[in-house]
Protein backbone atom coordinates (compact mmCIF):
# COMPACT_ATOMS: atom_id res chain seq x y z
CA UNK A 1 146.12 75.04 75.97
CA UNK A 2 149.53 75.37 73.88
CA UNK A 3 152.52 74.20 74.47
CA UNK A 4 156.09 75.40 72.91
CA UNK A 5 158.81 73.62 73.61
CA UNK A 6 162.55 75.76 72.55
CA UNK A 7 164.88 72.39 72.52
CA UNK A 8 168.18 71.21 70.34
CA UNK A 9 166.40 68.02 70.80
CA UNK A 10 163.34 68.23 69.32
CA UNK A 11 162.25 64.28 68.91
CA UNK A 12 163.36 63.78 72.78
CA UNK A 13 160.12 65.69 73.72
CA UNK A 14 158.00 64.76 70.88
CA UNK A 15 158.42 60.63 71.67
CA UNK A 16 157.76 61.31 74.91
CA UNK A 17 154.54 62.84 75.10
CA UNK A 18 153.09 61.28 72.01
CA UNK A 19 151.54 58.45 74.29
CA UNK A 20 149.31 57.60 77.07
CA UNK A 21 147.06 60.23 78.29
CA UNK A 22 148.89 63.85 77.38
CA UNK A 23 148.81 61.90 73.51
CA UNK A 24 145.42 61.39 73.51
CA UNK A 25 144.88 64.24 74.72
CA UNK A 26 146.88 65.67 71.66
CA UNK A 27 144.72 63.97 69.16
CA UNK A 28 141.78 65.53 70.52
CA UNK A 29 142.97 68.45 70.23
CA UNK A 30 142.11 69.60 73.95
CA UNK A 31 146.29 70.71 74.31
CA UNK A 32 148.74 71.23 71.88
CA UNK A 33 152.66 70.22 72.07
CA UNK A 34 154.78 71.48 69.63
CA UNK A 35 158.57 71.24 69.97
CA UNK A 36 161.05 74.15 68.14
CA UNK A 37 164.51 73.31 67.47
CA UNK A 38 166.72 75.95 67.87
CA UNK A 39 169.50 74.28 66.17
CA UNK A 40 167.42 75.84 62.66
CA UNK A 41 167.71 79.23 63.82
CA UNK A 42 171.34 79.53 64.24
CA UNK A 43 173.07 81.92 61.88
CA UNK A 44 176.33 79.57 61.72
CA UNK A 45 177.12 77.56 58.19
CA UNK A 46 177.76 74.09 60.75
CA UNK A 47 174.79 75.03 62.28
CA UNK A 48 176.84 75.46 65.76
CA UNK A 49 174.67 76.80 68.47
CA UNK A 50 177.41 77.01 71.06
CA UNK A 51 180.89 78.37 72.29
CA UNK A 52 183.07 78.46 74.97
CA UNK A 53 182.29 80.28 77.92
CA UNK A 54 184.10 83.89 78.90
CA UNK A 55 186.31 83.53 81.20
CA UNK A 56 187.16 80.31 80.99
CA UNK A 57 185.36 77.32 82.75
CA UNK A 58 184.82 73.59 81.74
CA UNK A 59 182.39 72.62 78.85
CA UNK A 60 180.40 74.78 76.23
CA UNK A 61 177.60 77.48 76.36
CA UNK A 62 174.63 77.74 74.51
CA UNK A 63 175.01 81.52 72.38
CA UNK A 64 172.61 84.20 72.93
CA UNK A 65 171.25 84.76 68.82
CA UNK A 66 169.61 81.38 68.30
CA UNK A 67 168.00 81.22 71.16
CA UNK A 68 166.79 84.40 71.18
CA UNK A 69 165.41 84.15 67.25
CA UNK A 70 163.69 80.44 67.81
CA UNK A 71 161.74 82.76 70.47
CA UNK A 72 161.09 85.28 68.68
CA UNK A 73 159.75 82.94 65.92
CA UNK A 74 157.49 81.53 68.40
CA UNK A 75 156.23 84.65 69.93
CA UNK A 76 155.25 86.39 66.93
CA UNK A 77 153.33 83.03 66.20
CA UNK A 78 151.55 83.33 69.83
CA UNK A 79 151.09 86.92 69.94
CA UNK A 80 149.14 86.80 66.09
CA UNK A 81 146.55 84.24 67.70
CA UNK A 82 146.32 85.74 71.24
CA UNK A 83 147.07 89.32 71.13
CA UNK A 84 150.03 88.87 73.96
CA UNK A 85 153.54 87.68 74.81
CA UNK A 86 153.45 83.96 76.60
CA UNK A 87 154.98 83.34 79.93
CA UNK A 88 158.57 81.46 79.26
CA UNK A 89 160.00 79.16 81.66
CA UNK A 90 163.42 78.48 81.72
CA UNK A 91 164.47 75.06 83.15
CA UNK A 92 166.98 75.09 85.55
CA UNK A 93 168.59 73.96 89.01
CA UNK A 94 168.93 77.25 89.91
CA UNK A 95 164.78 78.13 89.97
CA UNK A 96 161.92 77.62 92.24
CA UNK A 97 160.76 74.11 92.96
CA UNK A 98 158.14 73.22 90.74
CA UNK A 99 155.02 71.97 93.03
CA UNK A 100 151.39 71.23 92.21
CA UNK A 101 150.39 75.14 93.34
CA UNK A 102 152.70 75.80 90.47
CA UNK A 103 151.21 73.49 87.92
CA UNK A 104 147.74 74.90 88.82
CA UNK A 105 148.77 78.37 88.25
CA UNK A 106 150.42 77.60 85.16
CA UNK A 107 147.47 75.81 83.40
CA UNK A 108 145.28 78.89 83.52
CA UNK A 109 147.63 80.07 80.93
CA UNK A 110 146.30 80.10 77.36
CA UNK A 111 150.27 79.22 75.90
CA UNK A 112 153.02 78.26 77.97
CA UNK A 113 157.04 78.25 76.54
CA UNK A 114 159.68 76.25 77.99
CA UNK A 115 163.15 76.59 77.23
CA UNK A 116 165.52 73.91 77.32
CA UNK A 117 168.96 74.20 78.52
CA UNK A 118 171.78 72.14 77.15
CA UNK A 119 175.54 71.44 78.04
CA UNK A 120 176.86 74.36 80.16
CA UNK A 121 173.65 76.24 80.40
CA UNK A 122 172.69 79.55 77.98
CA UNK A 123 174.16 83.00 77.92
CA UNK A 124 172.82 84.80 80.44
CA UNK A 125 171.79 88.15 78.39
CA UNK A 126 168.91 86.30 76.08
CA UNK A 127 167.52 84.87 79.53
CA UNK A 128 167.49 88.72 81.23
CA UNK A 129 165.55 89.44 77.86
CA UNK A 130 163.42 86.57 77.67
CA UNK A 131 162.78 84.37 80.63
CA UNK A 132 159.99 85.10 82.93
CA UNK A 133 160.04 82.19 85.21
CA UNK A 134 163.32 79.94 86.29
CA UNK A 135 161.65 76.42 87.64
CA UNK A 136 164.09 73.83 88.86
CA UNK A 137 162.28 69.97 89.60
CA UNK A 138 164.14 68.95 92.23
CA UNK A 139 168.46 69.64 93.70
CA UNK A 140 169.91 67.34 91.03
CA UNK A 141 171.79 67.83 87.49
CA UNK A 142 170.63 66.37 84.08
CA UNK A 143 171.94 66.37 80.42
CA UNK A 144 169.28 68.95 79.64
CA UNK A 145 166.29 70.44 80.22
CA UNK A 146 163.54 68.09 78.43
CA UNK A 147 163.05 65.40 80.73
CA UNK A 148 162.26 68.43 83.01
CA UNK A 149 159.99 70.59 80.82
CA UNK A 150 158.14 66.89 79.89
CA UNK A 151 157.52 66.54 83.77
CA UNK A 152 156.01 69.85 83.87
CA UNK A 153 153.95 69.58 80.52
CA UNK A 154 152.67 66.01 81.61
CA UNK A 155 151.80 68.03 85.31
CA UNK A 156 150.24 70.84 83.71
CA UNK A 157 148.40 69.13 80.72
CA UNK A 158 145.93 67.00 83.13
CA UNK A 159 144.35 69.95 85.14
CA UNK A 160 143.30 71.03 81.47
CA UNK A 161 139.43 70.55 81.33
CA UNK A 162 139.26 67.67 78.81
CA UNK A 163 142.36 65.98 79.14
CA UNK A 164 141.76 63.39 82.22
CA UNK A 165 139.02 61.41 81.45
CA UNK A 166 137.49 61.49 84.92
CA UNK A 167 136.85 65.30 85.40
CA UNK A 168 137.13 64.71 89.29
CA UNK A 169 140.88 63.18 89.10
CA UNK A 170 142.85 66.09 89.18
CA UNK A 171 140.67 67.21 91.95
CA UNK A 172 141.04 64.03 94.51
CA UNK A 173 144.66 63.02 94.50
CA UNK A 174 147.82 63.54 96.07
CA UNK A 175 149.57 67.05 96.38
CA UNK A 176 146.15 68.28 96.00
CA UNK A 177 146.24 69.07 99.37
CA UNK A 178 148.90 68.82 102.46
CA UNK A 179 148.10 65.10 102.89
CA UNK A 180 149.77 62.13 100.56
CA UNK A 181 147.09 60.55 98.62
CA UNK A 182 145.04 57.07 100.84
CA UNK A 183 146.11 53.64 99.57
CA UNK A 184 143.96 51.87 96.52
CA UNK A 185 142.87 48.41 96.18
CA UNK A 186 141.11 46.59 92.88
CA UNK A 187 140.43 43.11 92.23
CA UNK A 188 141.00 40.63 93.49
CA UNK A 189 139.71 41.03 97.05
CA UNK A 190 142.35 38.73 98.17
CA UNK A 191 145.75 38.45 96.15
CA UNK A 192 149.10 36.32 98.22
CA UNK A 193 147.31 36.16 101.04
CA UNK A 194 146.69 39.39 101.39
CA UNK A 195 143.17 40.83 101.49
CA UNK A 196 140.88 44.72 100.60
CA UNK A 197 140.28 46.41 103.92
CA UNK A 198 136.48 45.13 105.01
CA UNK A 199 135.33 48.50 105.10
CA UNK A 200 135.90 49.12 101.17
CA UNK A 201 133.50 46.24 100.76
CA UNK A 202 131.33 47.36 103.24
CA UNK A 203 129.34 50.22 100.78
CA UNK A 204 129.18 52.32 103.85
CA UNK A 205 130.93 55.80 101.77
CA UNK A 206 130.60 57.48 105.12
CA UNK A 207 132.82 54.89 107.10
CA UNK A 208 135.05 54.77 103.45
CA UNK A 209 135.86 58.23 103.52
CA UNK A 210 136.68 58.16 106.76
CA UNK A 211 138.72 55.64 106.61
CA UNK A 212 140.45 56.77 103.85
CA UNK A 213 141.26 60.36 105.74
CA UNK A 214 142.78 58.11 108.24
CA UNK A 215 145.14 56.25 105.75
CA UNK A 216 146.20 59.17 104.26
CA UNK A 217 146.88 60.76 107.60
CA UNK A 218 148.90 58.10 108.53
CA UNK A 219 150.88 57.77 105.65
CA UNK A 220 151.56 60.99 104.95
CA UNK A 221 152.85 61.06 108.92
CA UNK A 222 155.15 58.72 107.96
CA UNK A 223 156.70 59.22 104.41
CA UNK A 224 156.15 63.09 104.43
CA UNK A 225 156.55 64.52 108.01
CA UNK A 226 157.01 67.69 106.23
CA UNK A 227 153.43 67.78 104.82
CA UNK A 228 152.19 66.14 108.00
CA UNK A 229 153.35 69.61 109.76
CA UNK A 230 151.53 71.53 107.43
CA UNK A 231 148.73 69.60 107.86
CA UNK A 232 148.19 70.14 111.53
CA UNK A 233 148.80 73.73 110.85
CA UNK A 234 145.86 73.37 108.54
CA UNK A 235 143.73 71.46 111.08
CA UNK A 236 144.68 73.99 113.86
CA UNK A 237 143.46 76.87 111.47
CA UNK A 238 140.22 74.94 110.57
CA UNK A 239 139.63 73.92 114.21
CA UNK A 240 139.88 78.09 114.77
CA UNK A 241 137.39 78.87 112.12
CA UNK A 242 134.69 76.19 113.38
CA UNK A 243 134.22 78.65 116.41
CA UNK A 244 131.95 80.39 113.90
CA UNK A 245 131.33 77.63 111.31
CA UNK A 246 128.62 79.77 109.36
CA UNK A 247 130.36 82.40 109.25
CA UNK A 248 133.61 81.52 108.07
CA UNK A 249 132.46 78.72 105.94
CA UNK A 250 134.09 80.19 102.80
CA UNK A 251 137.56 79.95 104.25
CA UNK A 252 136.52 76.70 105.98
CA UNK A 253 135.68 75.08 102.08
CA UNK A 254 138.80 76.98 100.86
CA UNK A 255 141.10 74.70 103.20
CA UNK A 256 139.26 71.49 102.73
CA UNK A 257 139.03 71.43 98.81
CA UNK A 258 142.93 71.96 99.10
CA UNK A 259 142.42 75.46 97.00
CA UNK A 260 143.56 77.80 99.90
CA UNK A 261 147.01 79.16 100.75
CA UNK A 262 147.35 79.88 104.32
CA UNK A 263 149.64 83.33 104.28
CA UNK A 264 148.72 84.02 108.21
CA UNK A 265 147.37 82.28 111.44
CA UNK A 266 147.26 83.01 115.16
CA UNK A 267 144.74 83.50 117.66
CA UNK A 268 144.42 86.96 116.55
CA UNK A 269 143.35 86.72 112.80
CA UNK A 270 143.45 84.37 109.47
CA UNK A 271 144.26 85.06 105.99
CA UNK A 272 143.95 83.06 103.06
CA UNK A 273 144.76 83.35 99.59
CA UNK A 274 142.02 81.30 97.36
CA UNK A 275 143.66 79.97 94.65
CA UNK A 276 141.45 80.11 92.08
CA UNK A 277 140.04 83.68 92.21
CA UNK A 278 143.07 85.15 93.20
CA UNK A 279 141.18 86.78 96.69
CA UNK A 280 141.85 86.90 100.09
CA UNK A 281 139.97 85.87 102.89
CA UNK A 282 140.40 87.53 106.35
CA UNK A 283 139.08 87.11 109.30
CA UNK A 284 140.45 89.01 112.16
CA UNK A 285 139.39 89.72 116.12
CA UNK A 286 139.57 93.35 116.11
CA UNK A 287 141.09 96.61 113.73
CA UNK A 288 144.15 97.05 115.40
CA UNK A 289 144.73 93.02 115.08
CA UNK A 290 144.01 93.24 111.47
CA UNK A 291 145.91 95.94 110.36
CA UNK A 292 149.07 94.75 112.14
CA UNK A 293 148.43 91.62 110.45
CA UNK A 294 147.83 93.32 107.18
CA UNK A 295 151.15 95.61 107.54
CA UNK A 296 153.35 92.46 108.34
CA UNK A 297 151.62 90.49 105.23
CA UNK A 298 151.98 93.23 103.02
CA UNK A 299 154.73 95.09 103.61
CA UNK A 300 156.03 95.92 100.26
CA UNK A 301 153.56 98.38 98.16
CA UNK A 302 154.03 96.67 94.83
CA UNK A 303 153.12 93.61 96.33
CA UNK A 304 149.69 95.54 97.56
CA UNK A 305 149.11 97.21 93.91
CA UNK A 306 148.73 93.26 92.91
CA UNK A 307 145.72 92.68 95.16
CA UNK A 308 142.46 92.83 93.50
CA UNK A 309 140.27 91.12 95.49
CA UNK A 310 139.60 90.90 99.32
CA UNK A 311 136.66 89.31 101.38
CA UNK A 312 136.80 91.05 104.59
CA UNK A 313 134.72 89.72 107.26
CA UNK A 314 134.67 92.49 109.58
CA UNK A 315 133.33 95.60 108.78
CA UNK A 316 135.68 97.46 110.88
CA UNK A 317 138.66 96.81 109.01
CA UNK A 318 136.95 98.22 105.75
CA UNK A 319 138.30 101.64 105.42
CA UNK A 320 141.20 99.96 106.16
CA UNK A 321 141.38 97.96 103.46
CA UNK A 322 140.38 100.16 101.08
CA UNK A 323 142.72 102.92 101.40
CA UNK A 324 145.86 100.53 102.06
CA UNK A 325 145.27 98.21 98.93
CA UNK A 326 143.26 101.17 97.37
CA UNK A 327 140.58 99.18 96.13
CA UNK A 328 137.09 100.72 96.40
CA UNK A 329 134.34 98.42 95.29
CA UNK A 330 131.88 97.08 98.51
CA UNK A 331 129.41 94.50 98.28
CA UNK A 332 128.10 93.23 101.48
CA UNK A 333 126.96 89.92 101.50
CA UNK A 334 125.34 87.54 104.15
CA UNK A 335 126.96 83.56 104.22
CA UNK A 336 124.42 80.88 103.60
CA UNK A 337 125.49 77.27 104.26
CA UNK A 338 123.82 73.90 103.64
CA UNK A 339 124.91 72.13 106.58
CA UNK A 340 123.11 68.68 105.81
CA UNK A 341 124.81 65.57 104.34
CA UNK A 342 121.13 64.25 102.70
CA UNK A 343 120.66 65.14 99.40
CA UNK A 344 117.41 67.55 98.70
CA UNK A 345 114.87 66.95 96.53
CA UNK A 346 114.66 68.10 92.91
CA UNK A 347 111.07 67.95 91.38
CA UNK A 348 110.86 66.03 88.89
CA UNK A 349 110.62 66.37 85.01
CA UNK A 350 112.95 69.09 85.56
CA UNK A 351 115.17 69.31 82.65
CA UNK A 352 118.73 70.62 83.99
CA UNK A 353 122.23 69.69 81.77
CA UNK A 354 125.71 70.79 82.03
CA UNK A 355 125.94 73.93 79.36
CA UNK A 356 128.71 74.79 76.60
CA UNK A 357 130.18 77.40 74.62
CA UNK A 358 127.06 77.77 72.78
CA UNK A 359 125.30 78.93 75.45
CA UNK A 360 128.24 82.39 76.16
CA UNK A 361 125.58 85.00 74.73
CA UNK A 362 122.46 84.24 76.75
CA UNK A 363 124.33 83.58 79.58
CA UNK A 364 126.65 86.78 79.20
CA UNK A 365 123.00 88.72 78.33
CA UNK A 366 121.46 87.20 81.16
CA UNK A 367 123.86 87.44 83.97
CA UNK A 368 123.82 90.40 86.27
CA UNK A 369 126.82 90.02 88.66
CA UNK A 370 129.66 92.21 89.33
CA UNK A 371 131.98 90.12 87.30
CA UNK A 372 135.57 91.17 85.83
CA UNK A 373 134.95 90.91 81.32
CA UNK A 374 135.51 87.43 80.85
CA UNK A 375 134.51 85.52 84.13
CA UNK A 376 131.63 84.39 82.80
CA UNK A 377 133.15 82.53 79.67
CA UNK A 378 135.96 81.31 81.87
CA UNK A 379 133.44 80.11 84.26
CA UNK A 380 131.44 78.54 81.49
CA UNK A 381 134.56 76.83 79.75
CA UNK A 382 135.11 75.00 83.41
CA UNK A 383 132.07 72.87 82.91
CA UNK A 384 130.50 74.38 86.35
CA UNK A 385 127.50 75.84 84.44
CA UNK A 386 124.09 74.27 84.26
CA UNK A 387 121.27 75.34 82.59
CA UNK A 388 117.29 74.69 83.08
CA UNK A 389 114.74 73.87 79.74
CA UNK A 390 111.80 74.22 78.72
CA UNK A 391 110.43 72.87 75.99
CA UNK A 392 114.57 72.69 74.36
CA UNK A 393 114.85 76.42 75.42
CA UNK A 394 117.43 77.91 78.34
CA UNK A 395 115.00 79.33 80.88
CA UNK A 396 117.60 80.14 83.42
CA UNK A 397 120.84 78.93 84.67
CA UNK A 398 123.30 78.43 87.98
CA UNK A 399 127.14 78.18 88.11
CA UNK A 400 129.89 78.23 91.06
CA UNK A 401 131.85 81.41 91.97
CA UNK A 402 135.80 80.62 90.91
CA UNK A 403 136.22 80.81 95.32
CA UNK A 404 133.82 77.91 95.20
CA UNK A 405 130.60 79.30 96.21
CA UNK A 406 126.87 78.60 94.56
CA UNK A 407 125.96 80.86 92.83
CA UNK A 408 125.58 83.26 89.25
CA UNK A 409 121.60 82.10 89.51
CA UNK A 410 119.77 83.67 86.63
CA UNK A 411 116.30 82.58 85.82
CA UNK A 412 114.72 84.21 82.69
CA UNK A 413 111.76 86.80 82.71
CA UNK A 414 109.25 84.72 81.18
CA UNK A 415 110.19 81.72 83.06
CA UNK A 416 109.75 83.03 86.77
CA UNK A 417 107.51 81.89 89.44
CA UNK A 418 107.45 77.98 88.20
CA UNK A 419 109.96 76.50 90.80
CA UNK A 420 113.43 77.15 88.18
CA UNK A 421 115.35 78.39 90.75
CA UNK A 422 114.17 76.54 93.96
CA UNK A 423 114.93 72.95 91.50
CA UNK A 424 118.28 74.68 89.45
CA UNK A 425 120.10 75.48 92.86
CA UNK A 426 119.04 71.83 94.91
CA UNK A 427 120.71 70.50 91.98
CA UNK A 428 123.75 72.26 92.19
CA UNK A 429 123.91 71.92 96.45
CA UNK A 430 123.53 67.96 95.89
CA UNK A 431 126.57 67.94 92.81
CA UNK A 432 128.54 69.57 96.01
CA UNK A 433 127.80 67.17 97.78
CA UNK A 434 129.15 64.69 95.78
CA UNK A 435 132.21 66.07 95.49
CA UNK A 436 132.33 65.77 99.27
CA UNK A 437 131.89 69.79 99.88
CA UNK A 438 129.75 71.78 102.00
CA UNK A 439 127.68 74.33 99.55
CA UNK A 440 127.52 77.48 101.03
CA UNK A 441 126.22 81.05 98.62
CA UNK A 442 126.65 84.42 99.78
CA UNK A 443 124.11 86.68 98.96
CA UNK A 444 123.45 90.22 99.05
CA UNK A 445 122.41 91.37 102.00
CA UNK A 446 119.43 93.07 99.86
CA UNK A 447 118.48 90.71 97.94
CA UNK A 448 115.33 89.75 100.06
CA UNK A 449 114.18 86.94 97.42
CA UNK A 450 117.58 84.77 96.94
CA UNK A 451 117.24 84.77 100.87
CA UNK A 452 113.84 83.82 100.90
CA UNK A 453 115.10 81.20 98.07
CA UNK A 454 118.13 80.00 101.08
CA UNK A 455 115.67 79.22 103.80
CA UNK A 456 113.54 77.42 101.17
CA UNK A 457 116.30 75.24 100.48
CA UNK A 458 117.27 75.03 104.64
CA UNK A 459 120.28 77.02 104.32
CA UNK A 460 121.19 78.43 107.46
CA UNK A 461 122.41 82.29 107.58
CA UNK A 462 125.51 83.49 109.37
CA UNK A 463 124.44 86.48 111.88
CA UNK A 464 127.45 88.48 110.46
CA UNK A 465 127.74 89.99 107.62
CA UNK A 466 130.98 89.57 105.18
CA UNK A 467 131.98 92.20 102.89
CA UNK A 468 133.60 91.57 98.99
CA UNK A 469 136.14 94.72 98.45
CA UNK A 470 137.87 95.38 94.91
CA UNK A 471 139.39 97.33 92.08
């Protein structure tokens, strides 16, 4: 991932993030940080890059032409290597909050330009032409916008696969979800008198989890009541899905792994927006409840030409969804969930590994889902796909759905009937289960041998059927 950085300061942002973990990162060459001064771009003999405001007012005002050429510099730059124009976020008071929902959206951006503000702020016309999203850190005035734009890069950088050298850091901390991250302890087990909590010594990871739920509970009840509130809105919702834990096991995994934002819940309905795919989940108790829901949600149409994806888990509401969002694509799909905590058995000599970018031909070739043009590398360049070998050669391979689902499960022609797929998808239920998740697949409702391939593996099969809907 790229960063530009538009700043009259140039060597503020570059000592900054030349250390630690963003620097390393740096020298790896896993992100780039480049800062562009737009004091060279100014067309003034003093190299001036301000004036006084219009109007009158106290202090100066950063003028339109510099600005506006140190971007277009940067642009052209962007647009040769990528083919289109970057997002631009101009650092201010007056934007959105930045929050960790905002970092995660941001880092699935390829370059990302931040433009720093200085003195009085910048003339307003070069940010109608320029800006696409104002971002604020918090209700307070600085000198200028780089300590900002630094907070964000430093945010943004470490969700970057490769930059964190745990992969599972960014995925287990706080803001990750609604709850404040559980207290930490390292040696020694007693420092002033104070001791670790038994049960972190106890080896018990059942009773540590637990515990550490608990903690963070707590804590977050009592430094963040805010986020406590939306945490027992979460709990409420989740407690309302459990009525039909099978079935609603993808929105159940979409709260829990913190990647789900809750746009709707009553007694009447849920709806979700998975983060990572982009689709919404909806569960509803009858068509009339659902499309009031639906109308209320989506009242504005351009905000309804956006949706692309919808997982509708009620048939009835089908033809409803289609024609409002008009979207047209069906795929019905029966929920499978592994709903044991013991790991399963993977036979062994079975020669499984994480795969690269070496592998993007046989696995595009291979793969046979009904997949947007570039899932499958974007998938791959996550780290979530394994492959199975033979004798050194691919003979098949399994991945996770971006909504968090098992699945993409490929096996090779001449490699069939030897166990691949039974051995390739254990593997991939216990790595869930690792991470603390609940696998669950959904397959379709045709496909008669992954099915066969779920109750081989004890995966138990919602009665209902769910139903993928898109453009």
């Amino acid at each position: 991932m790229n960063f530009h950085i538009l700043t009259l300061f140039p060597e503020t942002v570059e000592n900054g993030l030349n250390s630690s973990v963003i620097g390393k990162a740096m020298e790896k060459g896993t992100i780039t940080v480049k800062a562009h001064n737009i004091r060279e771009y100014t067309t003034d003999k003093h190299k001036k890059v301000d004036d006084y405001p219009y109007g009158g007012g106290a202090g100066m005002l950063m003028q339109a032409q510099p600005v506006f050429d140190c971007f277009l510099s940067v642009k052209e730059e962007i647009v040769k290597r990528s083919g289109k124009s970057p997002r631009v976020v101009y650092v201010t008071p007056q934007g959105a909050v930045f929050h960790q929902s905002m970092a995660e959206e941001f880092a699935k951006e390829e370059n990302l330009v931040f433009l720093c503000g200085h003195y009085e702020g910048i003339d307003e016309r070069v940010l109608e032409e320029i800006v696409t999203d104002y971002v604020s850190i918090g209700d307070y005035v600085l000198t200028g916008g780089e300590l900002p734009a630094m907070v964000m890069v430093d945010a943004v950088a470490r969700l970057v696969d490769g930059v964190l050298h745990n992969g599972e850091s960014s995925q287990t901390e706080s803001f990750q979800g609604p709850l404040l991250e559980y207290p930490q302890y390292s040696r020694p087990e007693e420092w002033r008198g104070k001791k670790v909590p038994d049960v972190l010594l106890s080896g018990n990871h059942q009773k540590i989890e637990q515990w550490r739920l608990e903690q963070s509970v707590v804590r977050t009840k009592e430094r963040r009541p805010d986020l406590y509130q939306k945490y027992e809105i979460l709990k409420n919702c989740e407690n309302h899905l459990l009525k039909n834990k099978l079935f609603h096991m993808d929105m159940l995994e979409a709260l829990r792994r913190g990647n789900a934002r809750l746009l709707y819940f009553e007694e009447d309905g849920v709806l979700l927006q998975e983060k990572n795919s982009g689709a919404y989940l909806f569960t509803t108790k009858d068509r009339t409840s659902g499309e009031k829901i639906l109308r209320s949600i989506f009242s504005d149409p351009p905000q309804r030409e956006k949706v692309k994806l919808f997982v509708s888990h009620q048939e009835c509401m089908n033809a409803f969804l289609c024609e409002f969002f008009s979207i047209n694509l069906e795929m019905e799909c029966i929920q499978a969930v592994y709903t044991r905590k013991e790991p399963l058995p993977v036979k062994r000599g079975m020669d499984i590994r994480k795969l690269d970018a070496g592998f993007l031909s046989a696995l595009e070739k291979h793969y046979h889902g009904y997949v947007e043009a570039g899932y499958v590398e974007s998938q791959l360049k996550s780290g979530v796909m394994y492959g199975i070998f033979e004798e050194k050669k691919l003979a098949g391979f399994i991945g996770m759905h971006k909504e968090g689902s098992v699945g993409m499960l490929e096996i090779f022609e001449n490699y069939r009937n030897k166990g691949y797929a039974k051995a390739l998808e254990a593997f991939y239920i216990n790595l869930h289960l690792k991470n603390g998740w609940t696998p669950f697949c959904q397959v379709e409702t045709e496909n008669e041998k992954s099915l066969r391939l779920q109750e081989s593996l004890n995966l138990y099969m919602a009665k209902e059927q769910l139903y993928w809907l898109g453009k």
